[in-house]
N, C-alpha and C. Protein backbone atom coordinates (compact mmCIF):
# COMPACT_ATOMS: atom_id res chain seq x y z
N UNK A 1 0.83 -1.19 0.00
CA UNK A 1 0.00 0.00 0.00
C UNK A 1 0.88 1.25 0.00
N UNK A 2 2.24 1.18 0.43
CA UNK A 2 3.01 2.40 1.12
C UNK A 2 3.77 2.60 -0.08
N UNK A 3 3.67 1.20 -1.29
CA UNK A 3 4.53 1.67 -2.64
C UNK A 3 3.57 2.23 -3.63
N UNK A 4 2.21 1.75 -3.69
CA UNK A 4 0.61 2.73 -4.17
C UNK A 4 1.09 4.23 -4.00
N UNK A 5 1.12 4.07 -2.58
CA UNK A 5 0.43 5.69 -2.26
C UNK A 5 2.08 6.52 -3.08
N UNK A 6 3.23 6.38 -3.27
CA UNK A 6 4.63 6.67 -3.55
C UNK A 6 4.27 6.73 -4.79
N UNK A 7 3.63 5.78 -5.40
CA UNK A 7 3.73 5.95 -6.93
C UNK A 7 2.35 6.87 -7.60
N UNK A 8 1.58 6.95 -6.64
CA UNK A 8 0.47 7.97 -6.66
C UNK A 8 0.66 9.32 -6.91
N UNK A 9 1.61 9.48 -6.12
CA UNK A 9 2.34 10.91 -5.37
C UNK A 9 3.75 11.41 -6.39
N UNK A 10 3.66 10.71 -7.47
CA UNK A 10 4.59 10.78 -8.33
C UNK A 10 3.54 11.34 -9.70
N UNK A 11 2.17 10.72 -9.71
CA UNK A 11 1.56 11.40 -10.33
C UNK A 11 1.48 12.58 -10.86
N UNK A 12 0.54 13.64 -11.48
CA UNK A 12 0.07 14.84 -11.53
C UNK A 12 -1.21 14.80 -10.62
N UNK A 13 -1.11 16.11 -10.39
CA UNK A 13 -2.64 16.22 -9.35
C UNK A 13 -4.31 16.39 -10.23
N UNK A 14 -3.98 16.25 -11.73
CA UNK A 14 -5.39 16.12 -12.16
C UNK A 14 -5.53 14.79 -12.24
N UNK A 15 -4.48 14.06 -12.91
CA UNK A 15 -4.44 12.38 -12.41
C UNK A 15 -4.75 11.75 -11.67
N UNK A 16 -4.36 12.24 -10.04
CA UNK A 16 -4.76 11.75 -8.96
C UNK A 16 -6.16 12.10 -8.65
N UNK A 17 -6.76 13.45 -8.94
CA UNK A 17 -7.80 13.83 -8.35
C UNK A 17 -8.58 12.92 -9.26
N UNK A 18 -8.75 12.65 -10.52
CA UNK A 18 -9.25 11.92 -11.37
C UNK A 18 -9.16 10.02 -10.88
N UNK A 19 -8.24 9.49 -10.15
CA UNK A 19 -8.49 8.41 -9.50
C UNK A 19 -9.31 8.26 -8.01
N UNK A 20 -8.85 9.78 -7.45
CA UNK A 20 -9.84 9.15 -6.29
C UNK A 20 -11.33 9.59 -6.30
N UNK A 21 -11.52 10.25 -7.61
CA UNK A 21 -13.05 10.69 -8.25
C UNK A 21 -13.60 8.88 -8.52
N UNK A 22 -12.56 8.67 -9.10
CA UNK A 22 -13.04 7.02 -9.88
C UNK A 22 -13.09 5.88 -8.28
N UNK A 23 -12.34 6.30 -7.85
CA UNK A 23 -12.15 4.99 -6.66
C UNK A 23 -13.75 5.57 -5.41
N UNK A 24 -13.94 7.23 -5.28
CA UNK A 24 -15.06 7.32 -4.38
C UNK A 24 -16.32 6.98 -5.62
N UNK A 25 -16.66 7.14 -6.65
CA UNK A 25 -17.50 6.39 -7.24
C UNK A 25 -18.04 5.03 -7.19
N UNK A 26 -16.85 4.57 -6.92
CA UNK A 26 -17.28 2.86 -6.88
C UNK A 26 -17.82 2.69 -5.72
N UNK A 27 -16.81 2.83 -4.04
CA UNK A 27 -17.66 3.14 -2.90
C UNK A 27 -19.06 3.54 -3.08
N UNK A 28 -18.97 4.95 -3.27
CA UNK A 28 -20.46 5.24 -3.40
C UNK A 28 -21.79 4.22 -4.15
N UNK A 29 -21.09 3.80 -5.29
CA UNK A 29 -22.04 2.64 -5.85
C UNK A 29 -22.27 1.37 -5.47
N UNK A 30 -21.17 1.15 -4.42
CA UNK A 30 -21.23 -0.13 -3.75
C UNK A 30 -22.06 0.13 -2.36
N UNK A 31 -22.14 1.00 -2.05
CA UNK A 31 -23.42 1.09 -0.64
C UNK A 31 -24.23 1.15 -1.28
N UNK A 32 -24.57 2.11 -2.52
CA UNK A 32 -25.47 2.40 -2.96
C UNK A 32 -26.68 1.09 -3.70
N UNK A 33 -25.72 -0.22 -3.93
CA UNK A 33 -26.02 -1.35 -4.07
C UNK A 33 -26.65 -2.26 -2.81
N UNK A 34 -25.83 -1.70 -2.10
CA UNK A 34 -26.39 -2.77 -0.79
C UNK A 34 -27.56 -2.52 -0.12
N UNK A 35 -27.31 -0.67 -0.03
CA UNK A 35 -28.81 0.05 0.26
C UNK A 35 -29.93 -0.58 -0.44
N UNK A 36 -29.96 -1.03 -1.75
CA UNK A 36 -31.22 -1.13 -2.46
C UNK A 36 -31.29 -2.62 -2.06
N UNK A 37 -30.35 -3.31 -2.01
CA UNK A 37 -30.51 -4.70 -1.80
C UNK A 37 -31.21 -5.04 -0.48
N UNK A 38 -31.03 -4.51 0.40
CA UNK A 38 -31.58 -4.60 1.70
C UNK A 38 -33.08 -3.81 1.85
N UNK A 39 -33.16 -2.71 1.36
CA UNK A 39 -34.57 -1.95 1.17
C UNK A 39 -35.38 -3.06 0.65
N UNK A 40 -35.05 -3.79 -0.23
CA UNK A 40 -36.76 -4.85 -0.80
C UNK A 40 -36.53 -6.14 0.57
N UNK A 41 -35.93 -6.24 1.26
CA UNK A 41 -36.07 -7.19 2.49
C UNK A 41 -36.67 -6.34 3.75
N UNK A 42 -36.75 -4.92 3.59
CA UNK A 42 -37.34 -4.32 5.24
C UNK A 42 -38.61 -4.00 4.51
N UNK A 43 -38.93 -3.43 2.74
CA UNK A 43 -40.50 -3.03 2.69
C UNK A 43 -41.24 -4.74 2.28
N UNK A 44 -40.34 -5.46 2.50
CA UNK A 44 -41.06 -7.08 2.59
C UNK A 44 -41.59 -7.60 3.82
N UNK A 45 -41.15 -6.96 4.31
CA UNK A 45 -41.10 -8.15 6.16
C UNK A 45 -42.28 -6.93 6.68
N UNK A 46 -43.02 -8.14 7.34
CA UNK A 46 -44.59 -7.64 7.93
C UNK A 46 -44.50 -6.75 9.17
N UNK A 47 -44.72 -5.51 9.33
CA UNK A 47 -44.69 -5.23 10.51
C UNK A 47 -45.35 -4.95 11.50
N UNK A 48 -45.01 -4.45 12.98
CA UNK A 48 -45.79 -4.48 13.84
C UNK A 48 -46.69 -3.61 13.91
N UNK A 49 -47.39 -3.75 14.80
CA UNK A 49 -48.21 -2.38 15.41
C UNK A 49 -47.46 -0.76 15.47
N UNK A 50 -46.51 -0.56 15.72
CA UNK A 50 -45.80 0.10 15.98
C UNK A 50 -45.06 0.34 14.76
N UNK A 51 -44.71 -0.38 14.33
CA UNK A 51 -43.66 -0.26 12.60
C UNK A 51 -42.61 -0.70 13.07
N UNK A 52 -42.50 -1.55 13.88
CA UNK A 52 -41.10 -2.21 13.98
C UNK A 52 -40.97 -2.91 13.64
N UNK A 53 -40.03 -4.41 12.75
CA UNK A 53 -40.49 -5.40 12.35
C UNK A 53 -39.53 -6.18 12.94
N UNK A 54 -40.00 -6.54 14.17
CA UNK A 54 -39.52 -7.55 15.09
C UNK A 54 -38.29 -6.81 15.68
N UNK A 55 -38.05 -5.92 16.17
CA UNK A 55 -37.43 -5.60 17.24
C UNK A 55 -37.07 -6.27 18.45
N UNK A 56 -35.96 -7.16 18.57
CA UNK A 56 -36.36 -7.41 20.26
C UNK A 56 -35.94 -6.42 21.13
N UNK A 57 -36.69 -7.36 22.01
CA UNK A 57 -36.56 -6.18 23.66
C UNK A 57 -37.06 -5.03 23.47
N UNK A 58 -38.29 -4.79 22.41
CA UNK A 58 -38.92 -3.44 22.32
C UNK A 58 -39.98 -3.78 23.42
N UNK A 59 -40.93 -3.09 23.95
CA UNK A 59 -42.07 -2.81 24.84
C UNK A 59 -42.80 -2.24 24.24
N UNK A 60 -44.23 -2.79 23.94
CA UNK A 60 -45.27 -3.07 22.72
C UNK A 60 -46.48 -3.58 23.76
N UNK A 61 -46.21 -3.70 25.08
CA UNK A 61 -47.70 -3.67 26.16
C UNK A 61 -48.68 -2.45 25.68
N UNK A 62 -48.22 -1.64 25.53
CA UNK A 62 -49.42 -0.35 25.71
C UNK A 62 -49.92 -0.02 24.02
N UNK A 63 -48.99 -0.70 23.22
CA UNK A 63 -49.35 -0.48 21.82
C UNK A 63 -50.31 -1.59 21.32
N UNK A 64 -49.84 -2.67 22.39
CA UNK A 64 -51.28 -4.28 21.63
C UNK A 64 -52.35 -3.52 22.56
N UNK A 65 -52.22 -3.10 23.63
CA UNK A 65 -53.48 -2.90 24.16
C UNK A 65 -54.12 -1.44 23.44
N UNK A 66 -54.17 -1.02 22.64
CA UNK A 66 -54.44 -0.02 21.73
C UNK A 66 -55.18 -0.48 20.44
N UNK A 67 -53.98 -1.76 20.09
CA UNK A 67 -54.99 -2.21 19.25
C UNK A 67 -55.98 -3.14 19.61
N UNK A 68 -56.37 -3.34 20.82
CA UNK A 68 -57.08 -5.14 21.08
C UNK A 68 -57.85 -3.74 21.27
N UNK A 69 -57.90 -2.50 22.04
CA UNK A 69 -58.62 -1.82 22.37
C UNK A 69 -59.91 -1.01 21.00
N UNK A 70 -59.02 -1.03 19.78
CA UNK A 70 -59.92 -0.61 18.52
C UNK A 70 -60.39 -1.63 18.10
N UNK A 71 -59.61 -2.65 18.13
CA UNK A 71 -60.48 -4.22 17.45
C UNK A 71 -61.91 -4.14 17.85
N UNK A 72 -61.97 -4.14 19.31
CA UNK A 72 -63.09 -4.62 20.00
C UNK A 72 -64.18 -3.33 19.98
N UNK A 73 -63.71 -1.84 19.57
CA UNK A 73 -64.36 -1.48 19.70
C UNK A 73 -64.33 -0.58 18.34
N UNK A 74 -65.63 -1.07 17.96
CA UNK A 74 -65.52 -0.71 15.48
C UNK A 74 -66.98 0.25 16.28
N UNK A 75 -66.51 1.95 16.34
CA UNK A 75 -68.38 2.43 16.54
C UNK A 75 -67.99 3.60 15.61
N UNK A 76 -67.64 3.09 14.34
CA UNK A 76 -66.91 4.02 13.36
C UNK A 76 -66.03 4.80 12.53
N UNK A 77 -65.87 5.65 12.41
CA UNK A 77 -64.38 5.96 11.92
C UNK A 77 -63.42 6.28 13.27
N UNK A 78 -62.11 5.84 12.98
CA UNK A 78 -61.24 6.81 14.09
C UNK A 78 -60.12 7.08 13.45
N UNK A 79 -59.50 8.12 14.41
CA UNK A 79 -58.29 8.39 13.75
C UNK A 79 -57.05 7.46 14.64
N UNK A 80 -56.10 7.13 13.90
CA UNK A 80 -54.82 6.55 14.27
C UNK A 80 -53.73 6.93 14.17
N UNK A 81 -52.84 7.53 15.46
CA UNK A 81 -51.85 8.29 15.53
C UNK A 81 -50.49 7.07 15.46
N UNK A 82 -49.52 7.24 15.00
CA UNK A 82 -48.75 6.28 14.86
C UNK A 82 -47.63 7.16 15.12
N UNK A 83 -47.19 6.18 16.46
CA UNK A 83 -45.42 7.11 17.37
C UNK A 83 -44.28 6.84 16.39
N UNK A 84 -43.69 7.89 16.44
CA UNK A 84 -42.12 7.70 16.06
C UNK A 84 -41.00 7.67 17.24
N UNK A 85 -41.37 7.30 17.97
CA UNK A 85 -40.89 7.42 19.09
C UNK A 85 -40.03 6.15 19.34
N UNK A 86 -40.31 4.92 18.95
CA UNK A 86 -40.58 3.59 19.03
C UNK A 86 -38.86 3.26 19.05
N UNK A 87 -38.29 4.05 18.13
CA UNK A 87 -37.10 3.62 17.19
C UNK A 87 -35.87 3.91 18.70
């Protein structure tokens, strides 16, 4: 790596700026790959009450009882506030 960076540095500086343009491109396209690869596995997977999709060790007592609480009781429209808090 320490004979890279020597023979780098022997370069010109539009040369170089022009490789590490090309080398942060690829980075960037390589998260930018993984990002999408992983996005169709989290808008796949079913989630909770809350929008977590399987969190452990989250605390979700007061959020099932919210919903067992609208299940049971249909006397029309309601509105449903959904926390961001959760995360």
């Amino acid at each position: 790596m320490k004979r890279y960076l020597e023979h780098m540095h022997t370069k010109p500086t539009h040369e170089r700026r022009r490789h590490a343009m090309k080398v942060a491109g690829i980075l960037t396209a390589l998260v930018f790959v993984g990002w999408i690869t992983t996005l169709g596995v989290q808008l796949g997977t079913p989630s909770t009450s809350s929008g977590q999709a399987g969190v452990a060790g989250t605390d979700n007592s007061s959020q099932t009882a919210t919903v067992l609480n609208m299940q049971t009781d249909n006397q029309g429209n309601q509105l449903i506030v959904a926390s961001s808090t959760g995360y």
